[in-house]
Every structure is written in C-alpha cells, then in structure tokens.
N, C-alpha and C. Protein backbone atom coordinates (compact mmCIF):
# COMPACT_ATOMS: atom_id res chain seq x y z
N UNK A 1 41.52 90.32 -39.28
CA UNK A 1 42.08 89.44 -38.28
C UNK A 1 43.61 89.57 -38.31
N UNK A 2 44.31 90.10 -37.45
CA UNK A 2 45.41 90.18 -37.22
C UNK A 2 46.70 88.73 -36.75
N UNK A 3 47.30 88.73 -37.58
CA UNK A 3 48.32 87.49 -37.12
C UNK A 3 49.48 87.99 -36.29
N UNK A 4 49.49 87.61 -35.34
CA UNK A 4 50.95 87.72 -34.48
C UNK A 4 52.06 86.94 -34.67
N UNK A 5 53.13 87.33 -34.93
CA UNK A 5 54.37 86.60 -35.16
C UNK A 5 55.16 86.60 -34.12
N UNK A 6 55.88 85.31 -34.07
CA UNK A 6 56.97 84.90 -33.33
C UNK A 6 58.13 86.15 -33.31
N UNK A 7 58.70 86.15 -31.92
CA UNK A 7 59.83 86.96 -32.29
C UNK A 7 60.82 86.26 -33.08
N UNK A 8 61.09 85.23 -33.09
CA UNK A 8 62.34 84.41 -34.29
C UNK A 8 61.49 84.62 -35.75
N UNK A 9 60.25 83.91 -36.39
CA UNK A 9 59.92 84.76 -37.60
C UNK A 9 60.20 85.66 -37.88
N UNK A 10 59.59 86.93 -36.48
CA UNK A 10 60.41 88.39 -37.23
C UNK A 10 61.73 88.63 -37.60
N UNK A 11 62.48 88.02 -36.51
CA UNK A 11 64.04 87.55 -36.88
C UNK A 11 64.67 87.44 -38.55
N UNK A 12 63.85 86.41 -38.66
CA UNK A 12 64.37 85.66 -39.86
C UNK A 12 63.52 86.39 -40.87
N UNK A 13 62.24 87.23 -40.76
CA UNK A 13 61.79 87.85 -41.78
C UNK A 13 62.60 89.65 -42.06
N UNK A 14 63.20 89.92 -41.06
CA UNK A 14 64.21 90.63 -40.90
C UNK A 14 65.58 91.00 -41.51
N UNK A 15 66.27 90.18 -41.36
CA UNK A 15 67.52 89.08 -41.91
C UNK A 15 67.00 88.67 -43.19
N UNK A 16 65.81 88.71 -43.55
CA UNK A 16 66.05 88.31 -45.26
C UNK A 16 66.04 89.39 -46.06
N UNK A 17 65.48 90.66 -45.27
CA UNK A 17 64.67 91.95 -45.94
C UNK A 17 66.28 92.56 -45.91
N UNK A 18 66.95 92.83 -44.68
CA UNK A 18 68.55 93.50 -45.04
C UNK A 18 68.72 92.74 -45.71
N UNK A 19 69.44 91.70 -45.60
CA UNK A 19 70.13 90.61 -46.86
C UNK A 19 69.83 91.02 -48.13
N UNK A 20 68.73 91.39 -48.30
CA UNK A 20 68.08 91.43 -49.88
C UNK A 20 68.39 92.82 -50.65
N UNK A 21 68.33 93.80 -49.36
CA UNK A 21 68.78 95.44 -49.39
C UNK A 21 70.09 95.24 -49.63
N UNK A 22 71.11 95.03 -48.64
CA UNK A 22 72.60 94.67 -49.02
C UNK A 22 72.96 94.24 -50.35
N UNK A 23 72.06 93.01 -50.99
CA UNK A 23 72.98 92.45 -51.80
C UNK A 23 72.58 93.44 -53.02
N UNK A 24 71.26 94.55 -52.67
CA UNK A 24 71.21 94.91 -54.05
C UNK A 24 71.93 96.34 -54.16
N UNK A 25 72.60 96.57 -53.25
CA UNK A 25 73.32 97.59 -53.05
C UNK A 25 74.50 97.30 -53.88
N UNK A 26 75.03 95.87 -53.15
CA UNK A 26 76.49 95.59 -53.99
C UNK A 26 75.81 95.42 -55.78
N UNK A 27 74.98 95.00 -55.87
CA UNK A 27 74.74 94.87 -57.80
C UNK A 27 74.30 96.14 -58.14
N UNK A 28 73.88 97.16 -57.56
CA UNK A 28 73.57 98.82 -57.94
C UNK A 28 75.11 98.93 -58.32
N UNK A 29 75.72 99.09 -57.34
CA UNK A 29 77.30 99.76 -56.92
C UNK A 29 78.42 99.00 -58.63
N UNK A 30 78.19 97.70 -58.50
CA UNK A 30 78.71 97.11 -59.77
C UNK A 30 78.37 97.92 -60.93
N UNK A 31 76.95 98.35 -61.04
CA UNK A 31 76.93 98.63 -62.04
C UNK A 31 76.92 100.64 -62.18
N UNK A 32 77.02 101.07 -61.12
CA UNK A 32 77.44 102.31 -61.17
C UNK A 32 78.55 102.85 -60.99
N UNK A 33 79.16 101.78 -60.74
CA UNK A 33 80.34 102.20 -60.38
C UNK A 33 81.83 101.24 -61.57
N UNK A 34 81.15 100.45 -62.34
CA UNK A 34 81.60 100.03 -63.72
C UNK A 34 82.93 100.73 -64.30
N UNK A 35 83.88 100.00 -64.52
CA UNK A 35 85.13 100.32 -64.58
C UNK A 35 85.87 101.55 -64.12
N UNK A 36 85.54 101.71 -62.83
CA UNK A 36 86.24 102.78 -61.92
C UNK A 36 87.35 101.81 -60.85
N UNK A 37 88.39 102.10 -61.11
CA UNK A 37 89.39 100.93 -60.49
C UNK A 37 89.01 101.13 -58.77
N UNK A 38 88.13 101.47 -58.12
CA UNK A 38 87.60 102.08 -56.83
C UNK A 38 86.58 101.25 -56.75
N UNK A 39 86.31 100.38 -57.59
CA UNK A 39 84.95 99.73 -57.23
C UNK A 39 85.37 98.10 -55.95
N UNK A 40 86.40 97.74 -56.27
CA UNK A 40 86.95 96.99 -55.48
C UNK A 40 86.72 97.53 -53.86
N UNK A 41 87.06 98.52 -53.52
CA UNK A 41 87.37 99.16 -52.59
C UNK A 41 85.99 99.47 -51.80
N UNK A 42 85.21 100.09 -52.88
CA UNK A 42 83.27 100.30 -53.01
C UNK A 42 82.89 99.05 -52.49
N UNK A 43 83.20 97.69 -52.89
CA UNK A 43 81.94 96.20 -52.60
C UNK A 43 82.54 95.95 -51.94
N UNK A 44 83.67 95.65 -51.70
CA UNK A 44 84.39 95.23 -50.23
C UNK A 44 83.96 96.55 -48.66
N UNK A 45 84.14 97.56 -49.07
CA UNK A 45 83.37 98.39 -47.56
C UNK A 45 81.80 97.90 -47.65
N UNK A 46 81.17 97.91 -48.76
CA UNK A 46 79.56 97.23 -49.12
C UNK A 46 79.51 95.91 -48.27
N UNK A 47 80.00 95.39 -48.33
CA UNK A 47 79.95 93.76 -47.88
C UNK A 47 80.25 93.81 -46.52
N UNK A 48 81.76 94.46 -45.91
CA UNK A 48 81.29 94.98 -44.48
C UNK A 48 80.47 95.01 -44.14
N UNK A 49 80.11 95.87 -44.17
CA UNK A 49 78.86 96.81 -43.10
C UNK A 49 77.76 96.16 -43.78
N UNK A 50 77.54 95.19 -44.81
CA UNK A 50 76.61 94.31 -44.35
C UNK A 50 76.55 92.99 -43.45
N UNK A 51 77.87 92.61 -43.07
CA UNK A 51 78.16 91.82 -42.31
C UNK A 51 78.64 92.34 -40.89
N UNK A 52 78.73 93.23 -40.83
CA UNK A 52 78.69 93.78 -39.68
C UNK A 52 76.93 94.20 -38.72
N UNK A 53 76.56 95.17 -40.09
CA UNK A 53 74.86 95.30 -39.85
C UNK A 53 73.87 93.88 -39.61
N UNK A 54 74.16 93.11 -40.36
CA UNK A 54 73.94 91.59 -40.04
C UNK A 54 73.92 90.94 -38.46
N UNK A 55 75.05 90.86 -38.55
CA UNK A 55 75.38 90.41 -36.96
C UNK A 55 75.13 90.99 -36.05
N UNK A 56 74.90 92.46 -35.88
CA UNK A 56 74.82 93.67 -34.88
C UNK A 56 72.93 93.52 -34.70
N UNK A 57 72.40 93.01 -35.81
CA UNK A 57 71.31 92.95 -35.86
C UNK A 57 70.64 91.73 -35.21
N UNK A 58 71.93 90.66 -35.47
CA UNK A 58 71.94 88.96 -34.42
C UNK A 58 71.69 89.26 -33.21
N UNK A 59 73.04 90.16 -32.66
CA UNK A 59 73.44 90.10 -31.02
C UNK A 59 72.40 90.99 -30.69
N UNK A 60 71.60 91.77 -31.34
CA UNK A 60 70.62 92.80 -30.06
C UNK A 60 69.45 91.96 -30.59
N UNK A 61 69.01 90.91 -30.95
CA UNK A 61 67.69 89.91 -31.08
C UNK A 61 67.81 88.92 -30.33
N UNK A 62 69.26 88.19 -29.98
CA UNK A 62 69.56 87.47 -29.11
C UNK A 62 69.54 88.14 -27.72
N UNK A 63 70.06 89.43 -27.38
CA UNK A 63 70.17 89.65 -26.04
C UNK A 63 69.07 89.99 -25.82
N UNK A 64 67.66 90.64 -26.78
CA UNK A 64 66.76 90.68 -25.67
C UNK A 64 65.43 89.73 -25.43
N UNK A 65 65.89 88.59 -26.05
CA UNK A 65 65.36 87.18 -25.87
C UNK A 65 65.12 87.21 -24.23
C-alpha cells in the first residue's frame, strides 16, 4: 500500500535530509582538515553553499506551488 505525501512533507522531509548532508560535511571537513590554518576559509565556503543550496531549494518549492 503506497502512501502519498504532501508536497510541504516532501518539503520539509527534504530540508532535513540536505541539512543533515551539510552539517556533516562541515564535521567531516573539521576533522580532515584539523589544524590547517585554511580550515576557516573550508567551513565558512561549507556553510555558504549550504545556505545558499537551502534557500535555492525554498524558492523553486515555493514557485511551483
């Protein structure tokens, strides 16, 4: 028996699955990248483009509402 989901569930089941990818990117990166004075530079572009990928991922779920 198949369940159909809301397009906002998928939304939000979406948005938790990047979120979860992102943040484990930045704790990989911490720890591979461990006293390299570049790591600053590493989680800050990391955190971008998850907040960018984030939102980019908002506005095309909202526009085709």
């Amino acid at each position: 028996m198949a369940i159909m989901m809301t397009g906002s569930k998928k939304y939000r089941i979406s948005q938790i699955l990047w979120s979860l990818v992102w943040a484990f990117a930045l704790v990989a990166t911490a720890f591979l990248v461990k006293g390299n004075p570049a790591i600053y530079w590493i989680e800050s572009a990391i955190l971008v483009g998850a907040i960018f990928c984030l939102m980019w991922n908002y506005e095309r779920s909202v526009s085709r509402r």
